[in-house]
Protein backbone atom coordinates (compact mmCIF):
# COMPACT_ATOMS: atom_id res chain seq x y z
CA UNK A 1 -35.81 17.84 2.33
CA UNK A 2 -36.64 18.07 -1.61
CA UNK A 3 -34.11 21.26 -1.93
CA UNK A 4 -31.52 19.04 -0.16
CA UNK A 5 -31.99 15.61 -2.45
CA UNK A 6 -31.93 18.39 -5.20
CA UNK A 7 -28.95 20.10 -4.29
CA UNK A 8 -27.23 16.60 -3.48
CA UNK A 9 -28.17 15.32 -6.44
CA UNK A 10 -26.59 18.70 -8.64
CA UNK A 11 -22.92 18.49 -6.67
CA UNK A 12 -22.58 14.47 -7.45
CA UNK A 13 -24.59 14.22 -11.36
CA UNK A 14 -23.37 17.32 -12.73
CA UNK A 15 -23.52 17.69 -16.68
CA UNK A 16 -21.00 15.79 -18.75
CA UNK A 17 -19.28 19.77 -19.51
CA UNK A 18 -18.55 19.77 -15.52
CA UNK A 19 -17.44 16.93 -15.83
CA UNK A 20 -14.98 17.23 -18.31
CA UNK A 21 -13.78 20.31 -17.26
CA UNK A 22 -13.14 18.94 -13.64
CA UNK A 23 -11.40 15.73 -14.55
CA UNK A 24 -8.14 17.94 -16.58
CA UNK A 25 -8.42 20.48 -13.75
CA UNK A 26 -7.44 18.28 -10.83
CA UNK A 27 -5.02 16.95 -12.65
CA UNK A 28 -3.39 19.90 -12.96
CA UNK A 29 -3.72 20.55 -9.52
CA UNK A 30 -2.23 17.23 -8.68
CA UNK A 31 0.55 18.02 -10.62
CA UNK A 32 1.19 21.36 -9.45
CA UNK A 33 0.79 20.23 -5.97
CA UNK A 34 3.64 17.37 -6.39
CA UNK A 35 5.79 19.15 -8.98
CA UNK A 36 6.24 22.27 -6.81
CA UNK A 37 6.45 20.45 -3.11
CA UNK A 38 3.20 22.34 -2.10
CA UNK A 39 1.78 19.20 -0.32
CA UNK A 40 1.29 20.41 3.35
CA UNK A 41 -0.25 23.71 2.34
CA UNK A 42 -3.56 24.94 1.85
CA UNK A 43 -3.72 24.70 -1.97
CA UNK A 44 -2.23 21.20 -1.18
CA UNK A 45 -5.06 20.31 0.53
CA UNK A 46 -7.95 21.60 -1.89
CA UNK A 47 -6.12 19.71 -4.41
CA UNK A 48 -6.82 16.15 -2.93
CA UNK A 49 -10.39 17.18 -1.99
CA UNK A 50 -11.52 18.70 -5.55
CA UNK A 51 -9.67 15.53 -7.12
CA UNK A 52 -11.07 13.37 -4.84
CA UNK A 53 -14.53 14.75 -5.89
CA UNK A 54 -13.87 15.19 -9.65
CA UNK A 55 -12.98 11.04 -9.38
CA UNK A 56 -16.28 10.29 -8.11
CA UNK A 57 -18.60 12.28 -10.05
CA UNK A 58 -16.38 10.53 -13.33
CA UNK A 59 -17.00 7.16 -11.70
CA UNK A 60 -20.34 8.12 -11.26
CA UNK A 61 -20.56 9.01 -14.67
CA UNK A 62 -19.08 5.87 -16.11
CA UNK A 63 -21.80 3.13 -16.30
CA UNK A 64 -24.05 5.74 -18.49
CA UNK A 65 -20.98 6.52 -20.17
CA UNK A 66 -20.09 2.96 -21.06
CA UNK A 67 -23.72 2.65 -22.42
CA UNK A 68 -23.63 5.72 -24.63
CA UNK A 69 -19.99 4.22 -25.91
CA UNK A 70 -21.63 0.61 -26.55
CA UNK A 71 -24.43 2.04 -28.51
CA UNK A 72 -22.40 4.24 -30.42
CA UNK A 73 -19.70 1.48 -31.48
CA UNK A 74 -22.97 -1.33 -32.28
CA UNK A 75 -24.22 1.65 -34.70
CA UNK A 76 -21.36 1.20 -37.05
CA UNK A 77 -21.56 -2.04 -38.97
CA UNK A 78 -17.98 -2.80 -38.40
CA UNK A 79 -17.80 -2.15 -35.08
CA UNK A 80 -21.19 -4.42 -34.58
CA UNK A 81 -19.54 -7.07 -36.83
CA UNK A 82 -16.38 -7.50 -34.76
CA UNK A 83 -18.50 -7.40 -31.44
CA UNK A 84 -21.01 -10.13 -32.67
CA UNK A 85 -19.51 -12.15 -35.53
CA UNK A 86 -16.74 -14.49 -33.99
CA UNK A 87 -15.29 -15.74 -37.00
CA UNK A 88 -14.63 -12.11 -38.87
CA UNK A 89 -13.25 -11.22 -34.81
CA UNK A 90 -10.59 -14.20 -35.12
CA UNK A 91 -9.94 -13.13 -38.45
CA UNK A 92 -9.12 -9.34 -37.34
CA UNK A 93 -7.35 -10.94 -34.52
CA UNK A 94 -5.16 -13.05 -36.45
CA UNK A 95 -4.24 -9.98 -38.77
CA UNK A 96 -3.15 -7.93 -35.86
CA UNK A 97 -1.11 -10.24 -34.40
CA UNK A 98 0.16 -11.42 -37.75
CA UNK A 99 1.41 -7.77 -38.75
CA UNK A 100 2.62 -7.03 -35.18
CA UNK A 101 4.54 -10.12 -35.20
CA UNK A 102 6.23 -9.54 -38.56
CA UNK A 103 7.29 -6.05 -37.27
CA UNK A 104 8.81 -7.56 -34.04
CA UNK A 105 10.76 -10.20 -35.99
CA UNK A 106 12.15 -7.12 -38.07
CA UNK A 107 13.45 -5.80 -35.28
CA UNK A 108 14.74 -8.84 -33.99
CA UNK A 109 16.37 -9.39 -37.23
CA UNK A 110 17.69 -5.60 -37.31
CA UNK A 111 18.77 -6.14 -33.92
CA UNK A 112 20.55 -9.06 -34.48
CA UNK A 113 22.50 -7.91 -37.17
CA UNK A 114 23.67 -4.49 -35.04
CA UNK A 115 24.84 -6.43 -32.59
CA UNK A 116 26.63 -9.40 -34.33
CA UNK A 117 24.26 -11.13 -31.94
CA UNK A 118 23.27 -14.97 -33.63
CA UNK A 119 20.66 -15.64 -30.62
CA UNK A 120 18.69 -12.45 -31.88
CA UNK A 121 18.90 -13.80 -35.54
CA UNK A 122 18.13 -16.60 -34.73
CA UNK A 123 14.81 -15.39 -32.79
CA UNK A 124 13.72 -13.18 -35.60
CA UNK A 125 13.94 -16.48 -38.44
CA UNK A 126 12.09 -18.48 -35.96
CA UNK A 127 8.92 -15.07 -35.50
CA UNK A 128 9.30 -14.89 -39.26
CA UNK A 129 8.22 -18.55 -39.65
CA UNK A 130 5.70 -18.20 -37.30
CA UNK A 131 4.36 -15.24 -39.28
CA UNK A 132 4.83 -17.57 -42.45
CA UNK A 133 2.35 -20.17 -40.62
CA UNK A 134 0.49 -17.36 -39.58
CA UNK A 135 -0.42 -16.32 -42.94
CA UNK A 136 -1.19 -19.75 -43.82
CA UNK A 137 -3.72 -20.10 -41.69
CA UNK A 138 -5.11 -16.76 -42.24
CA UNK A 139 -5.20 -17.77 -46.19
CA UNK A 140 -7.47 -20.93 -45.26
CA UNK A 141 -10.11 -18.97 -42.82
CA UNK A 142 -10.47 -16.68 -45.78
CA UNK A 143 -11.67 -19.15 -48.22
CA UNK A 144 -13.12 -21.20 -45.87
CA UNK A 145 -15.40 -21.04 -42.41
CA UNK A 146 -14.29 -21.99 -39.32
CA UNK A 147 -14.77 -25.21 -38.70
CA UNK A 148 -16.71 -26.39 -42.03
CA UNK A 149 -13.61 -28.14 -43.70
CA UNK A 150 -12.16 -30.54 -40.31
CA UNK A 151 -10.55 -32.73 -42.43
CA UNK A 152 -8.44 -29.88 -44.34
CA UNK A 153 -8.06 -27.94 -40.86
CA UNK A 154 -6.45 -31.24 -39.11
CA UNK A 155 -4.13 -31.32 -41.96
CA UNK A 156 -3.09 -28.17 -41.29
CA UNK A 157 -3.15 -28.38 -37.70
CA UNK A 158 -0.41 -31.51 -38.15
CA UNK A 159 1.46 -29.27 -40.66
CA UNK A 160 2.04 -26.74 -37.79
CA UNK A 161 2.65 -29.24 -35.56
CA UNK A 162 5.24 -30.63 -37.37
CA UNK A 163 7.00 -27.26 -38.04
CA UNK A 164 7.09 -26.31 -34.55
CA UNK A 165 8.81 -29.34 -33.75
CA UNK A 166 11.07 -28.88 -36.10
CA UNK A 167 11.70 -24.96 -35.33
CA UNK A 168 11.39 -26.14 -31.57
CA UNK A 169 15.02 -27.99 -31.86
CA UNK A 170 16.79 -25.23 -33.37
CA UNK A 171 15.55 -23.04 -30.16
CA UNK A 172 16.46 -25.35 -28.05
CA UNK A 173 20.41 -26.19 -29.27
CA UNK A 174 20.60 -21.65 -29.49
CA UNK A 175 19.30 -22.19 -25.94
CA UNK A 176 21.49 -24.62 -24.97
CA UNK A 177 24.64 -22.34 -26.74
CA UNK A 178 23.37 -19.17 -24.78
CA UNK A 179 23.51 -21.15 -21.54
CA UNK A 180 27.00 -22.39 -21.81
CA UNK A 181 28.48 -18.98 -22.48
CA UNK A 182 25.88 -17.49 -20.49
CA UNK A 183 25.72 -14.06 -22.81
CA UNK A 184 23.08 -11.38 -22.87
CA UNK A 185 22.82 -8.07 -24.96
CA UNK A 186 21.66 -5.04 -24.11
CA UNK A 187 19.33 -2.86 -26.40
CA UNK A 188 20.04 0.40 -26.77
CA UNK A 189 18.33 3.39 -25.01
CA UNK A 190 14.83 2.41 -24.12
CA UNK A 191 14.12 -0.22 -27.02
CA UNK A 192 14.40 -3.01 -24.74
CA UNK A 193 10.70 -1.40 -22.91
CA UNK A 194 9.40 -1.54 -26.08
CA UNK A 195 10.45 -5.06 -26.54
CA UNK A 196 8.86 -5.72 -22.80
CA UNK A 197 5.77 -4.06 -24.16
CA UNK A 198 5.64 -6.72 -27.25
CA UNK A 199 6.26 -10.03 -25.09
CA UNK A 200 3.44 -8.72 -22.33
CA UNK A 201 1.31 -7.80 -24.83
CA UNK A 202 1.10 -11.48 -27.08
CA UNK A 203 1.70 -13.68 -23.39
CA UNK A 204 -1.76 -11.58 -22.50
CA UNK A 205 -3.88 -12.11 -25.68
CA UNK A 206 -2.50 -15.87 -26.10
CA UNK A 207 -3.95 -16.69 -23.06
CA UNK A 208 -7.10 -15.00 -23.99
CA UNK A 209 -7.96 -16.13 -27.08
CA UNK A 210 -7.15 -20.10 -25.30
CA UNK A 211 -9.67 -18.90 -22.42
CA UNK A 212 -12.12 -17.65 -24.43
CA UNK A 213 -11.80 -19.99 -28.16
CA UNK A 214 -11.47 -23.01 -26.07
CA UNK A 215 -15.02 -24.52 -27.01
CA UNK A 216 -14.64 -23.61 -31.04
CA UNK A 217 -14.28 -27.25 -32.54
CA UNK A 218 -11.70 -25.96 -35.09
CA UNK A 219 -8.44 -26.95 -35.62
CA UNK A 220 -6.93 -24.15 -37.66
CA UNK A 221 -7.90 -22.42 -34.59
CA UNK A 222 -6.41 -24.19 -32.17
CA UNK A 223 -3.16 -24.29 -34.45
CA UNK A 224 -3.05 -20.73 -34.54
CA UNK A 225 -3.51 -20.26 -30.38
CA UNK A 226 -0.41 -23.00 -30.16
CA UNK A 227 1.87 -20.39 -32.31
CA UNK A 228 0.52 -17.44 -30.32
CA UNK A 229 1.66 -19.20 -27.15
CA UNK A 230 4.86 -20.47 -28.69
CA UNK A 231 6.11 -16.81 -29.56
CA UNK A 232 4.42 -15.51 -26.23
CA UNK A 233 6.68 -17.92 -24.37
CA UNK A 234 10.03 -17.50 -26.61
CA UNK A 235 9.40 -13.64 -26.19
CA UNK A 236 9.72 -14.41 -22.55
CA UNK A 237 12.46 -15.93 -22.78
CA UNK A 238 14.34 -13.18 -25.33
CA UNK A 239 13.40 -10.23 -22.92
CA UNK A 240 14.19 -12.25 -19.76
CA UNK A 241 17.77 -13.15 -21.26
CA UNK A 242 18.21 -9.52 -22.18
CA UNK A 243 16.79 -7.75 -18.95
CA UNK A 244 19.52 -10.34 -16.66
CA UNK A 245 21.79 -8.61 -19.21
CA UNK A 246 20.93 -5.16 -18.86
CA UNK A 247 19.48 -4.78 -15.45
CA UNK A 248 21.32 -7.51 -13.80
CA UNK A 249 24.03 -7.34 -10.90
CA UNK A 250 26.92 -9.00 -12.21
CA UNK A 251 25.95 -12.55 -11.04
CA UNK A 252 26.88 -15.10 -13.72
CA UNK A 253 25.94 -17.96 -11.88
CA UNK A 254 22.61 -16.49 -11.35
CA UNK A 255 22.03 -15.34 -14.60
CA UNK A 256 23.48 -18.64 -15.86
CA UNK A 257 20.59 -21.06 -13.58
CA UNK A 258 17.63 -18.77 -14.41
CA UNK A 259 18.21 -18.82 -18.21
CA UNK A 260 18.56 -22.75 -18.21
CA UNK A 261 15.37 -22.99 -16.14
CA UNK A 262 12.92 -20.53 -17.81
CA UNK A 263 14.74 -21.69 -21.09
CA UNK A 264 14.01 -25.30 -20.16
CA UNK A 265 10.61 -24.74 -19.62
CA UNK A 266 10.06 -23.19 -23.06
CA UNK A 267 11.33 -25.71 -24.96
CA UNK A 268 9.94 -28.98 -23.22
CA UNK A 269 6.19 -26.45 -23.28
CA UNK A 270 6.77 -25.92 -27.09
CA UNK A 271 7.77 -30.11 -27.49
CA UNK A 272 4.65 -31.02 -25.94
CA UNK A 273 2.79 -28.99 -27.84
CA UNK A 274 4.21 -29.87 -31.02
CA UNK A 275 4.05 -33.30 -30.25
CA UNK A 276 0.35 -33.17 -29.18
CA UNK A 277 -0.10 -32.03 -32.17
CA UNK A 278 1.09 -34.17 -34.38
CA UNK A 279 -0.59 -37.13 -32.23
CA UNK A 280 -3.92 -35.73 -32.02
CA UNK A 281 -4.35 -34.63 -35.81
CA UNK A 282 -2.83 -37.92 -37.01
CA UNK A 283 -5.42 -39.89 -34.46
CA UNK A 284 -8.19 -37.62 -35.44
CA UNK A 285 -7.68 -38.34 -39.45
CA UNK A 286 -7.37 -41.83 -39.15
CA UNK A 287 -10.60 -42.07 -37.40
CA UNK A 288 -12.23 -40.19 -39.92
CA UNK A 289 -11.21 -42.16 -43.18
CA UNK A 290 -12.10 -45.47 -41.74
């Protein structure tokens, strides 16, 4: 019974070199099995079961791996720093998105100008002011920690406020322009995946960062999950407007209704945002100088 746990115990927590040699070898047999049509035959068939095994030994594998990845990252100070200090995380946060969002509203811009296209310019002026705010922001959690100066941070928070408002107009007469002639562009080769990549990306990590930063009591960091969800939901709208174009059957009407709904949405989303804003701060600072 001991030679049979033993033996057992060999086939299914093999070394880590079995394992990585199994994992690239089924794959190959995977794709030699599909690739060359050889699914009914006998190599076929030891395919699926030596994949099928080299998946569960990895799966096995994984919750010692995970712990031999977490201790390795919360050995280097940086890594430990980002996992464990929240403010230098929303600071590394805000960076990334801040550079990725500059280099979308380049393209945008680029983009724009190719096509002649005055929705895509347009787009890219109102990502470039976002990155503007963006930077703003970043410039006061620098100096400053989160949440120590509420005061300065709810005059900031009204600041962006106000600007998206303002920004929030312009979108919405281009919206209201794109509706009425009901136009779309189409991105060359497969740039427009690329651009579907972007808008899934920021729509995901907006709504993290408002699940997860929800209880911080800081308004520069509630300002700066507002513009994340602003361009996360204008990004929708651009690749939405631009997929009907590309990918779409011919149906103006349809194309015409959808981009006034989703359009609509954005804008009245953005407004109440904006608007909350600009309430809330201005409530919040008179309170605190009486």
């Amino acid at each position: 019974m001991e030679k049979l746990k033993s033996a057992i115990r060999k086939l299914f927590f093999p070394g880590t070199p079995v394992i990585i040699i199994c994992a690239p070898v089924a794959a190959a047999l995977l794709i030699y099995t599909f690739a060359g049509g050889h699914d009914n035959t006998p190599i076929g068939y030891l395919s699926y079961l030596f994949s099928a095994y080299a998946l569960t030994i990895v799966c096995i594998k994984i919750p010692t791996m995970t712990k031999y990845i977490s201790r390795r990252i919360h050995n280097n100070k940086t890594a430990h720093r980002y996992l464990t200090d929240i403010p230098f995380r929303i600071r590394v946060s805000l960076y990334m998105t801040l550079g990725i969002n500059a280099l979308y509203a380049s393209i945008k811009l680029f983009t724009g100008i190719y096509y002649g296209s005055v929705w895509f310019i347009t787009l890219s002026v109102y990502y470039i002011t976002l990155a503007i705010m963006r930077f703003l922001l970043l410039r006061h959690i620098k100096g400053n920690d989160i949440g120590t100066d509420y005061i300065s941070e709810l005059k900031r928070y009204r600041v962006c406020g106000g600007v998206l408002l303002g920004m929030n107009a312009a979108l919405s007469g281009m919206a209201v322009l794109v509706v009425l002639e009901n136009r779309g562009i189409k991105y060359a080769g497969y740039l427009i995946y690329a651009m579907a990549a972007y808008t899934f990306y920021t729509t995901i990590i907006s709504i993290r960062n408002v699940i997860k930063y929800r209880k911080l009591n800081s308004p520069v960091l509630s300002a700066a999950k507002a513009i994340n969800l602003a361009a996360a939901l204008v990004s929708m709208l651009s690749l939405e407007t631009a997929m009907l174009a590309q990918f779409g059957n011919g149906n103006d009407i349809f194309r015409r209704n959808i981009t006034a709904i989703t359009s609509g949405a954005v804008c009245v989303t953005v407004l109440v945002m904006a608007v909350f804003m600009l309430i809330s701060s201005t409530i919040k600072l008179n309170k605190n100088r009486q």
